[in-house]
PDB file of N, CA and C in Angstrom:
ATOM      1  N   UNK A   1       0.842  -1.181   0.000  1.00  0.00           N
ATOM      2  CA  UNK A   1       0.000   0.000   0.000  1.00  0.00           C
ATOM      3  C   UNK A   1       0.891   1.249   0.000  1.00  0.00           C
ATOM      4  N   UNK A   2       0.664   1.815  -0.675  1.00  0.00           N
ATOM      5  CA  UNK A   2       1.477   3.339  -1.111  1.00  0.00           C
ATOM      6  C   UNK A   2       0.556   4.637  -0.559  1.00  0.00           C
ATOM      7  N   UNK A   3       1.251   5.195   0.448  1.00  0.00           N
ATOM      8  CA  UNK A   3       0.400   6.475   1.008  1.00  0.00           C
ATOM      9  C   UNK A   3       0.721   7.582   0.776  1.00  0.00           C
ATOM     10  N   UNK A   4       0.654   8.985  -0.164  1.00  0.00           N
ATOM     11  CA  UNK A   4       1.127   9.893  -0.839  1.00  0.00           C
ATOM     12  C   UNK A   4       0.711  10.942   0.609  1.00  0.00           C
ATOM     13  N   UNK A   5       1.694  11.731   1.234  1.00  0.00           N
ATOM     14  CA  UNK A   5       1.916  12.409   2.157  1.00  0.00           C
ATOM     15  C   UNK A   5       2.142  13.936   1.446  1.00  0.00           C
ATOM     16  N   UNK A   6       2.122  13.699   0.344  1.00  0.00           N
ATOM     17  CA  UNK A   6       2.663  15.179  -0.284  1.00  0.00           C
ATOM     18  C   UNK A   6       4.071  15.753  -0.200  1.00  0.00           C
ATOM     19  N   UNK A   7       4.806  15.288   0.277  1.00  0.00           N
ATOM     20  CA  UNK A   7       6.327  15.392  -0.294  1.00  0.00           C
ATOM     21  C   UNK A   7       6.851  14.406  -1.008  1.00  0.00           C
ATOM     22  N   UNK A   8       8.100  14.274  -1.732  1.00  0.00           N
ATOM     23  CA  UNK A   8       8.764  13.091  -2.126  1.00  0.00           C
ATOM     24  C   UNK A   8      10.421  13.810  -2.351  1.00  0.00           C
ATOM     25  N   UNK A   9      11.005  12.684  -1.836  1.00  0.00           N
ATOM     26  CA  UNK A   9      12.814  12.846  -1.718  1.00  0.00           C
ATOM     27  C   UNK A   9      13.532  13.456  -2.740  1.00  0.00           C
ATOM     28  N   UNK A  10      12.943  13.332  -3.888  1.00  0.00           N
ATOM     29  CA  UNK A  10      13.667  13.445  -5.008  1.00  0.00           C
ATOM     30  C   UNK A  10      12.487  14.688  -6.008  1.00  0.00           C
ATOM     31  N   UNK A  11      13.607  15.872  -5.961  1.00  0.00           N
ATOM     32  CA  UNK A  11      12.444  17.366  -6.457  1.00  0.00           C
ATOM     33  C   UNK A  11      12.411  16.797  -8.119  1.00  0.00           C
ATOM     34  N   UNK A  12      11.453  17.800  -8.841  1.00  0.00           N
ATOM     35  CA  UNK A  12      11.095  17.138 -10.087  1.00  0.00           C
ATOM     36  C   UNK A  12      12.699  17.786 -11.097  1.00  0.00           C
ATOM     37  N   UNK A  13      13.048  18.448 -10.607  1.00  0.00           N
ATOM     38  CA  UNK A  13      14.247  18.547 -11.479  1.00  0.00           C
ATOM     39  C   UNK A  13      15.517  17.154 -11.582  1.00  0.00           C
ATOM     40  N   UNK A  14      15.496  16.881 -10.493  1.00  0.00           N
ATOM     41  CA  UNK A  14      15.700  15.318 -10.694  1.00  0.00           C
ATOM     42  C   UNK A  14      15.530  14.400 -11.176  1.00  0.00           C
ATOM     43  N   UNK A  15      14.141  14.452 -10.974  1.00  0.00           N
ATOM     44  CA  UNK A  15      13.601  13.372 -11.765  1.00  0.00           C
ATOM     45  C   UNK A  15      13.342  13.863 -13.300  1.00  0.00           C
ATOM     46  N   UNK A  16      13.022  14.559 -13.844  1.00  0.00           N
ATOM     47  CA  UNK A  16      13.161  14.734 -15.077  1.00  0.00           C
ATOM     48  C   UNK A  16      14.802  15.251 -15.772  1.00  0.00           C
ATOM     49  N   UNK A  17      16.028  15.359 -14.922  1.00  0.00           N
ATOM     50  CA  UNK A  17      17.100  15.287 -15.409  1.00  0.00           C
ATOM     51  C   UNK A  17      17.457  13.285 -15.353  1.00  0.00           C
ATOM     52  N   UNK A  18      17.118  12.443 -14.399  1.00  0.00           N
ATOM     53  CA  UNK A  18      17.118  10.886 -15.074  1.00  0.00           C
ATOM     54  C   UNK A  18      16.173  10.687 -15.709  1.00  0.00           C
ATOM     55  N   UNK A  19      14.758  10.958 -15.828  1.00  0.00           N
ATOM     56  CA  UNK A  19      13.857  10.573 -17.453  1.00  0.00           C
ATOM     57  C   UNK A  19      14.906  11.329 -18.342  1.00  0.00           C
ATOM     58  N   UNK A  20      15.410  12.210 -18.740  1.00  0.00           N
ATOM     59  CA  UNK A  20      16.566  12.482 -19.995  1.00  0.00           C
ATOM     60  C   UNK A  20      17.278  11.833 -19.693  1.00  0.00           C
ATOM     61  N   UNK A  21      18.197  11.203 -18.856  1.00  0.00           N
ATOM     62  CA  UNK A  21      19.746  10.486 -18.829  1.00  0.00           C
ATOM     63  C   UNK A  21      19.010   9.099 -19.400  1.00  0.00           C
ATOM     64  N   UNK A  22      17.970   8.864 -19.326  1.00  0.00           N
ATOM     65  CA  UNK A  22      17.867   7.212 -19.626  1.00  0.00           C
ATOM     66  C   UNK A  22      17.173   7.627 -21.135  1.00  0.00           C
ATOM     67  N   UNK A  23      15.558   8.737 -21.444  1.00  0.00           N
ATOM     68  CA  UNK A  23      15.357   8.845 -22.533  1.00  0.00           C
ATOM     69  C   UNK A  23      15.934   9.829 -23.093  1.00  0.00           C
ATOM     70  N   UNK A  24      17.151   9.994 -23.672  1.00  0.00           N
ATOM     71  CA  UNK A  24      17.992  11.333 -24.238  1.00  0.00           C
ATOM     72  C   UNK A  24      17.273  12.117 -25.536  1.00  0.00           C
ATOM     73  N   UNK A  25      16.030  10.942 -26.237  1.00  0.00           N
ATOM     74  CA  UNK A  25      14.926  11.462 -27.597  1.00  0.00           C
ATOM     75  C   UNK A  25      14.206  11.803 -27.028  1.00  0.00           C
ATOM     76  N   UNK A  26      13.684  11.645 -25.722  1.00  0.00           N
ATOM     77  CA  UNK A  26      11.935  12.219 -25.611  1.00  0.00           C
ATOM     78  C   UNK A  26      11.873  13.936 -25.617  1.00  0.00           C
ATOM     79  N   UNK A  27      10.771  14.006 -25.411  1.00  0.00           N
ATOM     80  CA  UNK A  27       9.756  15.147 -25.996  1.00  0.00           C
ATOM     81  C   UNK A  27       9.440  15.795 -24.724  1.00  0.00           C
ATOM     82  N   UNK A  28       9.285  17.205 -24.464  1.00  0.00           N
ATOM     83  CA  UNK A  28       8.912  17.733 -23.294  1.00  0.00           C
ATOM     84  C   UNK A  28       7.681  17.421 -22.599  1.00  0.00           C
ATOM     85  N   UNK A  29       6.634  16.937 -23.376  1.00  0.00           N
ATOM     86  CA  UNK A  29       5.418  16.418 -23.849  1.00  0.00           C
ATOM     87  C   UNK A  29       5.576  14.740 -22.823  1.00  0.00           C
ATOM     88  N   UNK A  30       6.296  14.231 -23.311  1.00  0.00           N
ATOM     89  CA  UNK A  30       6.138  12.874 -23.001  1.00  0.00           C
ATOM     90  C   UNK A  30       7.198  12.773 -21.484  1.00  0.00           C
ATOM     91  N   UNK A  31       7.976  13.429 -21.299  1.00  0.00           N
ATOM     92  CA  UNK A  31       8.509  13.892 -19.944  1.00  0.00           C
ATOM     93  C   UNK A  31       7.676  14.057 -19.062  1.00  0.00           C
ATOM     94  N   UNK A  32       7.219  15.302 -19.438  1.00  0.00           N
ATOM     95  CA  UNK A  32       5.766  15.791 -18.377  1.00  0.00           C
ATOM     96  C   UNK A  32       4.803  14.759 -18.102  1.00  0.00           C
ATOM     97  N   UNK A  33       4.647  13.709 -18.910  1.00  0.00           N
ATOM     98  CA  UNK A  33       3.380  13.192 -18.830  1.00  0.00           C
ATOM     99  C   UNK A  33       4.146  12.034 -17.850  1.00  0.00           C
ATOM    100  N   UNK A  34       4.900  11.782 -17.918  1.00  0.00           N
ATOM    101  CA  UNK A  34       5.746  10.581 -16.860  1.00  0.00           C
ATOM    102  C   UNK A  34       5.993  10.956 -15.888  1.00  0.00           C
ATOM    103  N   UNK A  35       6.651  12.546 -15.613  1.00  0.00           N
ATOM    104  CA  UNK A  35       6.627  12.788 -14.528  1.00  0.00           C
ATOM    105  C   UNK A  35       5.459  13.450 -13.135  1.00  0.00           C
ATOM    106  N   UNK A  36       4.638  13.765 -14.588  1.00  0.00           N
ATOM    107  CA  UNK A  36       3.040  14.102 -13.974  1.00  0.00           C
ATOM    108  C   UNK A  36       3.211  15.488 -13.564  1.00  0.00           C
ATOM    109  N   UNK A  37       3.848  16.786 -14.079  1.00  0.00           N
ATOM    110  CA  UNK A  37       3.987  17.963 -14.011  1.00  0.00           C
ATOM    111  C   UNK A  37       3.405  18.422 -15.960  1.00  0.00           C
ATOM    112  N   UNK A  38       3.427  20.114 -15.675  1.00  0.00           N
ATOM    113  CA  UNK A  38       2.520  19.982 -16.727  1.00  0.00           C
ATOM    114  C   UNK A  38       4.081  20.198 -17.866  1.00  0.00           C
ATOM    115  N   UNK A  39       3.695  20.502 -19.286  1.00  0.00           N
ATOM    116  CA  UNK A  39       4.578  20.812 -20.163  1.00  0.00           C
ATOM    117  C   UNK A  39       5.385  22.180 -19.810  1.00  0.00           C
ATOM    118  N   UNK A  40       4.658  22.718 -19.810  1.00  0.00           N
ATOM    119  CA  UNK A  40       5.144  24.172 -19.515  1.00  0.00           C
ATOM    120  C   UNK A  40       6.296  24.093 -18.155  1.00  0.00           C
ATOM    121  N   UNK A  41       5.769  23.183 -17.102  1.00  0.00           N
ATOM    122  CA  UNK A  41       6.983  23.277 -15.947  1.00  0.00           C
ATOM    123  C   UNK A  41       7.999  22.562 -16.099  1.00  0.00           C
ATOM    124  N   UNK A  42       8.225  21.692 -17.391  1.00  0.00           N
ATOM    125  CA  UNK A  42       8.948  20.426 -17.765  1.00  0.00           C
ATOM    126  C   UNK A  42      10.231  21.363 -18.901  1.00  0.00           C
ATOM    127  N   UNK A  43       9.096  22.515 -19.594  1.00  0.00           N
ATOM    128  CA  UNK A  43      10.140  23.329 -20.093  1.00  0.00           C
ATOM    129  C   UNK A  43      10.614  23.821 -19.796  1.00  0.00           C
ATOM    130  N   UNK A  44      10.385  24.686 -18.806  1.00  0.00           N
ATOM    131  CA  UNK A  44      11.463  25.656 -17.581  1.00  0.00           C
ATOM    132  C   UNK A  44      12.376  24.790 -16.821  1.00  0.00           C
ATOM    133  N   UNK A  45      11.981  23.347 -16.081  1.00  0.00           N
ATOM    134  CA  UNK A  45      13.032  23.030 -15.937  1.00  0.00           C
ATOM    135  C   UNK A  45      14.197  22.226 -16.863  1.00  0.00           C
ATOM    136  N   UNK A  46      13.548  22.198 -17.684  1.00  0.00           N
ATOM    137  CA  UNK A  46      14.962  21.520 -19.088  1.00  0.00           C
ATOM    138  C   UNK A  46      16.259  23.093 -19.351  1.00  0.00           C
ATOM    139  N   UNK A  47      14.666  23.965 -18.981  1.00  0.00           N
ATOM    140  CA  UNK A  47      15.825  25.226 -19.346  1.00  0.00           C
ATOM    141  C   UNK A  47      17.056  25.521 -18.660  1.00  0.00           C
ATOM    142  N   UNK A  48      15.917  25.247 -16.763  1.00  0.00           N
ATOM    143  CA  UNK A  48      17.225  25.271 -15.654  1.00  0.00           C
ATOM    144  C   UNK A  48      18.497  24.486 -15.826  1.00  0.00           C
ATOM    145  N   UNK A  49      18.118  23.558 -15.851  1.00  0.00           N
ATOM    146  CA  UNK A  49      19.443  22.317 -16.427  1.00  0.00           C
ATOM    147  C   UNK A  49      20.205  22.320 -17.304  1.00  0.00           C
ATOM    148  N   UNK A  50      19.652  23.077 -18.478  1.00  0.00           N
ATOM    149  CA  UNK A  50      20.636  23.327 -19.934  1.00  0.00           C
ATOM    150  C   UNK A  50      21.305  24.667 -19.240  1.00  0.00           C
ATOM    151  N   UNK A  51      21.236  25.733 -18.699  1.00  0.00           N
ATOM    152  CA  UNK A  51      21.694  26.766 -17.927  1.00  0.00           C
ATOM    153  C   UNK A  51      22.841  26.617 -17.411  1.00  0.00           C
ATOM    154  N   UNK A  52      22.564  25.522 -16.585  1.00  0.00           N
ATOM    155  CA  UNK A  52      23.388  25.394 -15.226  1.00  0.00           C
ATOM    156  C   UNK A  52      24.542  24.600 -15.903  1.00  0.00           C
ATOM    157  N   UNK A  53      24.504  23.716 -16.617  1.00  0.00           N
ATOM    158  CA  UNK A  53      25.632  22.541 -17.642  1.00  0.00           C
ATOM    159  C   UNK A  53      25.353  21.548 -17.402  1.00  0.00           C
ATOM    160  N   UNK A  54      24.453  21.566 -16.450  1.00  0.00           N
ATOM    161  CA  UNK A  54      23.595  19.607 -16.456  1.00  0.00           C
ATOM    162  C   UNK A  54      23.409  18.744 -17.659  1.00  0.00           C
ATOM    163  N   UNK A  55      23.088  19.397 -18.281  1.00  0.00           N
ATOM    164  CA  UNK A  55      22.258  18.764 -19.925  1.00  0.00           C
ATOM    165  C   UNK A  55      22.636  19.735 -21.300  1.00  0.00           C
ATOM    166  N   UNK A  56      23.019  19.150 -22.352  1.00  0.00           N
ATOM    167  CA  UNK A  56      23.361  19.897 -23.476  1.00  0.00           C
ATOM    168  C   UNK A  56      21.964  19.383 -24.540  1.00  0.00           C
ATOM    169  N   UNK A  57      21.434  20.355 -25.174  1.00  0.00           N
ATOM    170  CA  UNK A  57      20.237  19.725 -25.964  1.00  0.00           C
ATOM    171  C   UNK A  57      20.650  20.249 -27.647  1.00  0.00           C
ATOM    172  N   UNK A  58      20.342  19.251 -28.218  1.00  0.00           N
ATOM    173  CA  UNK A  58      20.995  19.849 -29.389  1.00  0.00           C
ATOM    174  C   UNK A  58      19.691  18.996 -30.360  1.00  0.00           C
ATOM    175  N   UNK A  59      19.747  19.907 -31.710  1.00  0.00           N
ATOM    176  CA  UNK A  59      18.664  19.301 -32.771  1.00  0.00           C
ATOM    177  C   UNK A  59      18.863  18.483 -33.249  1.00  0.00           C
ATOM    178  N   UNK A  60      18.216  17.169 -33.564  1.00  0.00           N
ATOM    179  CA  UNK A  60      18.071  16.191 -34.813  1.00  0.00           C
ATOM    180  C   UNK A  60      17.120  16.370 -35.498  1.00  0.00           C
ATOM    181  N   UNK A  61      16.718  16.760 -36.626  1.00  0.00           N
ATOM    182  CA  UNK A  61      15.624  16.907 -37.096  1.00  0.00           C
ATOM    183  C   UNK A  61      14.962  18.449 -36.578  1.00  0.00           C
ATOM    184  N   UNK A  62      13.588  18.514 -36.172  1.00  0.00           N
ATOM    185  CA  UNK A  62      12.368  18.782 -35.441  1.00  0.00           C
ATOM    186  C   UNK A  62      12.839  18.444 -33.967  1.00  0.00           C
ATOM    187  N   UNK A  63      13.493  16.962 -33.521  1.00  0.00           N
ATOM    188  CA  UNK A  63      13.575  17.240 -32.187  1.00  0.00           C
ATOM    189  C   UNK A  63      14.716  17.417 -31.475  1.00  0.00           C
ATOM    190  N   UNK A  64      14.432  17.600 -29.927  1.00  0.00           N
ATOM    191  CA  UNK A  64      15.878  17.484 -29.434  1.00  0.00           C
ATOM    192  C   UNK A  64      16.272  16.580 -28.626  1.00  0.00           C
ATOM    193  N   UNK A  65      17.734  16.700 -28.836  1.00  0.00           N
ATOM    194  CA  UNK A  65      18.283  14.867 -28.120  1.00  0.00           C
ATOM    195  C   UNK A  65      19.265  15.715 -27.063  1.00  0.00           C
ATOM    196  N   UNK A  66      19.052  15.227 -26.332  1.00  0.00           N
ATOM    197  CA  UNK A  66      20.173  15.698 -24.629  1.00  0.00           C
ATOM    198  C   UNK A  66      20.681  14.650 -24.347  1.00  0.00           C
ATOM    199  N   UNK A  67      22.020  15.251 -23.433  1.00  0.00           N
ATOM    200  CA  UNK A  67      23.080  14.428 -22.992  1.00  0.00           C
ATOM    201  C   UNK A  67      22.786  15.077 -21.745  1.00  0.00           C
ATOM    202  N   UNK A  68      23.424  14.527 -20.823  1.00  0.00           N
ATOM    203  CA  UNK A  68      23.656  14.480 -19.181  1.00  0.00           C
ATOM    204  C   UNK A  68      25.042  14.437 -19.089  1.00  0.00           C
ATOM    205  N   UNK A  69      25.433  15.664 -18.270  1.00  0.00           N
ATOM    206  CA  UNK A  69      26.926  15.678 -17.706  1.00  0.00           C
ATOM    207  C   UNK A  69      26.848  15.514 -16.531  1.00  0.00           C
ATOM    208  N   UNK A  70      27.263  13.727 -16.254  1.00  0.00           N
ATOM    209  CA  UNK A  70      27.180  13.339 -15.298  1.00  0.00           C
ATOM    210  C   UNK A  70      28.686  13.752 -13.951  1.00  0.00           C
ATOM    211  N   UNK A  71      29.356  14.266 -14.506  1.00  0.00           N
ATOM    212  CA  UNK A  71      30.316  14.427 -13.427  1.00  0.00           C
ATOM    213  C   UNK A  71      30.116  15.754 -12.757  1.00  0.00           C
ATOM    214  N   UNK A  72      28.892  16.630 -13.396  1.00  0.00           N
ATOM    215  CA  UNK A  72      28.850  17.987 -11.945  1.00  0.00           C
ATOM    216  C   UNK A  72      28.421  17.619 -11.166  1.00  0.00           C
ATOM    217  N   UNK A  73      28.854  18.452  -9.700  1.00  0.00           N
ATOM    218  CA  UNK A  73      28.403  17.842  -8.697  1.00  0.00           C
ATOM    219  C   UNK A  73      27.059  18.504  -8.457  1.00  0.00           C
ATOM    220  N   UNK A  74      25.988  17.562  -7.217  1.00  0.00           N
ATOM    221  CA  UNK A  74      25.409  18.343  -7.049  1.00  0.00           C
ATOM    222  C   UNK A  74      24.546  19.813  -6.624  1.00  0.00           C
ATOM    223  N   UNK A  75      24.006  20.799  -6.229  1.00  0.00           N
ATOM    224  CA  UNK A  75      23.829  21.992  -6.167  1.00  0.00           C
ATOM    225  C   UNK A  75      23.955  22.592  -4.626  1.00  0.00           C
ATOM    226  N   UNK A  76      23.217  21.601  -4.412  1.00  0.00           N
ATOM    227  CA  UNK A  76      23.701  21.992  -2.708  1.00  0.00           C
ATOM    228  C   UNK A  76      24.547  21.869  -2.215  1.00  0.00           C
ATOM    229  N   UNK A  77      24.704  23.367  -0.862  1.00  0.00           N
ATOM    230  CA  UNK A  77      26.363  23.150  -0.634  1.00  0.00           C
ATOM    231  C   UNK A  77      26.673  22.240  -0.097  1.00  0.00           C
ATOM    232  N   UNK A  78      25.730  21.575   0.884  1.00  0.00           N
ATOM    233  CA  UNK A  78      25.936  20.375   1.946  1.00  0.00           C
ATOM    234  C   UNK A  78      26.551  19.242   1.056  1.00  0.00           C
ATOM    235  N   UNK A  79      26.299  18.923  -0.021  1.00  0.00           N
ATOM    236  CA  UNK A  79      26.340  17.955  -1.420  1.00  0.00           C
ATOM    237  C   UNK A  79      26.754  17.975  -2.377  1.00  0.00           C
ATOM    238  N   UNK A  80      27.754  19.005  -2.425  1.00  0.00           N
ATOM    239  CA  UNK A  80      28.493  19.246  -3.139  1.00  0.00           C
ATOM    240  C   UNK A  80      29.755  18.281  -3.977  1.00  0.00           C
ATOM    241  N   UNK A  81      29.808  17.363  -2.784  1.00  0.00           N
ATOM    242  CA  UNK A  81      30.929  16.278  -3.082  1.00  0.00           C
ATOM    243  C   UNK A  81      30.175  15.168  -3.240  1.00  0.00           C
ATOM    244  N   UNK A  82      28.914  15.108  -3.646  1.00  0.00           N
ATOM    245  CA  UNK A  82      28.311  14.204  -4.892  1.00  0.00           C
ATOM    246  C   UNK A  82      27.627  14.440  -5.930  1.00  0.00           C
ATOM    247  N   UNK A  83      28.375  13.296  -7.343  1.00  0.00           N
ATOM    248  CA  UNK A  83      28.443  13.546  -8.523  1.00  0.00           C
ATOM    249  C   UNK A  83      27.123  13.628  -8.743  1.00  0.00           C
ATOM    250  N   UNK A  84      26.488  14.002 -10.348  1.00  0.00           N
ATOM    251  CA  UNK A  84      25.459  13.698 -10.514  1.00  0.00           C
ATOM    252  C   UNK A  84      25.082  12.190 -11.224  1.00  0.00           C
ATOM    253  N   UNK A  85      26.259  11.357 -11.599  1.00  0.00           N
ATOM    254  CA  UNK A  85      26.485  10.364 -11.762  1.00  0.00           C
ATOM    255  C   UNK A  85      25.949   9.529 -10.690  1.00  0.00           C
ATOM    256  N   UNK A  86      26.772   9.371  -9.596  1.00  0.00           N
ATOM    257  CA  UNK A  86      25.906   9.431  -8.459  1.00  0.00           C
ATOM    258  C   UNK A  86      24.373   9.093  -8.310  1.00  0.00           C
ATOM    259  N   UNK A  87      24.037   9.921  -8.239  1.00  0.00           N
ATOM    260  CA  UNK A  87      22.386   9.862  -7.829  1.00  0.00           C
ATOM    261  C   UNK A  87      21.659   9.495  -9.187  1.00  0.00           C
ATOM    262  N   UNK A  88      22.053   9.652 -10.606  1.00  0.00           N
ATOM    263  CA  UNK A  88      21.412   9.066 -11.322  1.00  0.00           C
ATOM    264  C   UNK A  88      21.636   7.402 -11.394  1.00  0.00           C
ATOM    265  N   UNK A  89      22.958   6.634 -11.038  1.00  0.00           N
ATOM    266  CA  UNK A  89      23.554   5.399 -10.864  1.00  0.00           C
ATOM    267  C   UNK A  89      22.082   4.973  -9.488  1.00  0.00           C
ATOM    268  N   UNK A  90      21.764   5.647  -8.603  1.00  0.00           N
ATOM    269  CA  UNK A  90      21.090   5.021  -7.638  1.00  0.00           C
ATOM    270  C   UNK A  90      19.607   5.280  -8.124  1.00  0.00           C
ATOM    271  N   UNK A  91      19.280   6.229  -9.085  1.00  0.00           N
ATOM    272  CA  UNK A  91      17.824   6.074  -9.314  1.00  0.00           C
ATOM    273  C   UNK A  91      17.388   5.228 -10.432  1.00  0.00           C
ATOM    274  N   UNK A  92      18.826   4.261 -11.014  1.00  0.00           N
ATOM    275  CA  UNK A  92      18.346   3.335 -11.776  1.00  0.00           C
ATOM    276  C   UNK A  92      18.027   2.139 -11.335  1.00  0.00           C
ATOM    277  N   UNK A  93      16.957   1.402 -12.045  1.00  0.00           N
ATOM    278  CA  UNK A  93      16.065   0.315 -11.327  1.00  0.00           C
ATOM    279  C   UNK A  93      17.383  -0.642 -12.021  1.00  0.00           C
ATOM    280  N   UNK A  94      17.866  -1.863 -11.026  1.00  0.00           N
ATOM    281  CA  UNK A  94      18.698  -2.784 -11.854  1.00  0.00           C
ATOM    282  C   UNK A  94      18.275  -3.705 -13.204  1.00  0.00           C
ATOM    283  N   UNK A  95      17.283  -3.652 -13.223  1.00  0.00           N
ATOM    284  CA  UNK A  95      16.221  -4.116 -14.647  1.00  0.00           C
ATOM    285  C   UNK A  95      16.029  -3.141 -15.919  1.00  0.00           C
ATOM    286  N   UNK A  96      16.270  -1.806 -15.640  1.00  0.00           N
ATOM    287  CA  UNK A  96      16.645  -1.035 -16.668  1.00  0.00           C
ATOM    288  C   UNK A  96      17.331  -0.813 -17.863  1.00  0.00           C
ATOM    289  N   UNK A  97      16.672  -1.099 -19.021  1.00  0.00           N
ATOM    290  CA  UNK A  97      17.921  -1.159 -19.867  1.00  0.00           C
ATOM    291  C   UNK A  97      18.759   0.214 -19.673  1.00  0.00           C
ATOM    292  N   UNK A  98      20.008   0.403 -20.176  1.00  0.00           N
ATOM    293  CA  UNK A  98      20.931   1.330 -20.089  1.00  0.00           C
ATOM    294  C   UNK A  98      21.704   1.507 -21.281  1.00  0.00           C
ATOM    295  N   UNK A  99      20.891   1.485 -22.419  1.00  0.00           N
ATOM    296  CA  UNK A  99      21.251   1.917 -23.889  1.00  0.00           C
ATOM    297  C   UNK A  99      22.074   3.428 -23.804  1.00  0.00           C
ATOM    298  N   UNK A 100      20.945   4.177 -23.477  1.00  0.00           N
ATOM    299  CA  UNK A 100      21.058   5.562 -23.786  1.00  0.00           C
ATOM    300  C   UNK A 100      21.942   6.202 -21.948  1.00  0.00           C
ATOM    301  N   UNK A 101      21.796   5.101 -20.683  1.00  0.00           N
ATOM    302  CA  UNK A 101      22.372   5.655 -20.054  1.00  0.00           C
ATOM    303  C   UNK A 101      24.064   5.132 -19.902  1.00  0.00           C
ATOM    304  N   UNK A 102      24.123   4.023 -20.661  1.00  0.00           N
ATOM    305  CA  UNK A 102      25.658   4.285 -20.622  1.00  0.00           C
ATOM    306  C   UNK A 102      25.920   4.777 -21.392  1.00  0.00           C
ATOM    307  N   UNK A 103      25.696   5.172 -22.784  1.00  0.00           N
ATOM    308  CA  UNK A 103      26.370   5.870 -23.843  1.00  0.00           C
ATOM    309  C   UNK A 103      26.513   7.535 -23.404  1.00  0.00           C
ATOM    310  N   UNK A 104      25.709   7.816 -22.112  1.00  0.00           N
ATOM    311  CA  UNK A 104      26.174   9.068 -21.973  1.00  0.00           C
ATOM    312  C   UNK A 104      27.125   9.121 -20.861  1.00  0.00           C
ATOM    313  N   UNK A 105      27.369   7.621 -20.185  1.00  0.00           N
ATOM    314  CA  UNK A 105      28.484   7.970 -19.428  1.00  0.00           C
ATOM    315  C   UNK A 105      30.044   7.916 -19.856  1.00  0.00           C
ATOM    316  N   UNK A 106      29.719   7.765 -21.592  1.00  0.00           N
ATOM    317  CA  UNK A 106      31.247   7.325 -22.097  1.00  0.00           C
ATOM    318  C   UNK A 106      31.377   8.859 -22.265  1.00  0.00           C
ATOM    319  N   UNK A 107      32.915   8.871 -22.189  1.00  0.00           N
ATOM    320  CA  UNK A 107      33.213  10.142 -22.670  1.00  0.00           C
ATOM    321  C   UNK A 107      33.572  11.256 -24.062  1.00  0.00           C
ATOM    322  N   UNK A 108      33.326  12.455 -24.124  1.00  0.00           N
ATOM    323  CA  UNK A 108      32.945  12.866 -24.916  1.00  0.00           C
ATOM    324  C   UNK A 108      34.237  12.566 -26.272  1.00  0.00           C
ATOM    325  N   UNK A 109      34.039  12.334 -27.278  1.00  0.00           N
ATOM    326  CA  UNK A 109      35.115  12.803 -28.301  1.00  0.00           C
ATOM    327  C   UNK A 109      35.342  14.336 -28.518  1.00  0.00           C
ATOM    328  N   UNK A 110      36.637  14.248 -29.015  1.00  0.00           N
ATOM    329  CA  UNK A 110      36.797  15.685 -29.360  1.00  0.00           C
ATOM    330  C   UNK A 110      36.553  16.302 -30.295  1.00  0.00           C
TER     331      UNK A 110
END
């Protein structure tokens, strides 16, 4: 039985920076709808993240494909001395495929 208290551990910028580390094609559209925030707050925070150097989004086509730079640390000062590698490595389910999340942990070419 699952009892929703109205907080949860992990803020939605989190969680929609690992829905991109695992889906690097999806759609702001199909983000939002997984993470259950609307489009519009799914775009502001893709924005925060492309800002900050979390995520690089670049065009294919019509859409955009993001990468995750998993070695910044995270934002808080208390937490500073953990990666974002890190916490995305622990919010993966071990049944997960990891197509798109190891190919962004290889490193970049030049």
């Amino acid at each position: 039985m699952t009892i929703t208290t109205g907080w949860t551990f992990i803020t939605n910028h989190g969680l929609v920076l690992s829905y991109i580390f695992h889906n690097s094609r999806s759609t702001a559209r199909e983000i939002a709808n997984y993470i259950g925030v609307t489009e519009r707050t799914t775009h502001k925070i893709i924005s925060d993240l492309e800002q900050e150097g979390y995520i690089e989004r670049r065009k294919a086509g019509r859409r955009n494909v993001y990468r995750v730079d998993p070695t910044l640390p995270l934002r808080h000062h208390t937490k500073q001395d953990v990666m974002v590698e890190d916490v995305l490595e622990a919010l993966t389910a071990k049944d997960t495929p990891r197509s798109d999340a190891a190919r962004m942990l290889e490193p970049r070419s030049a």
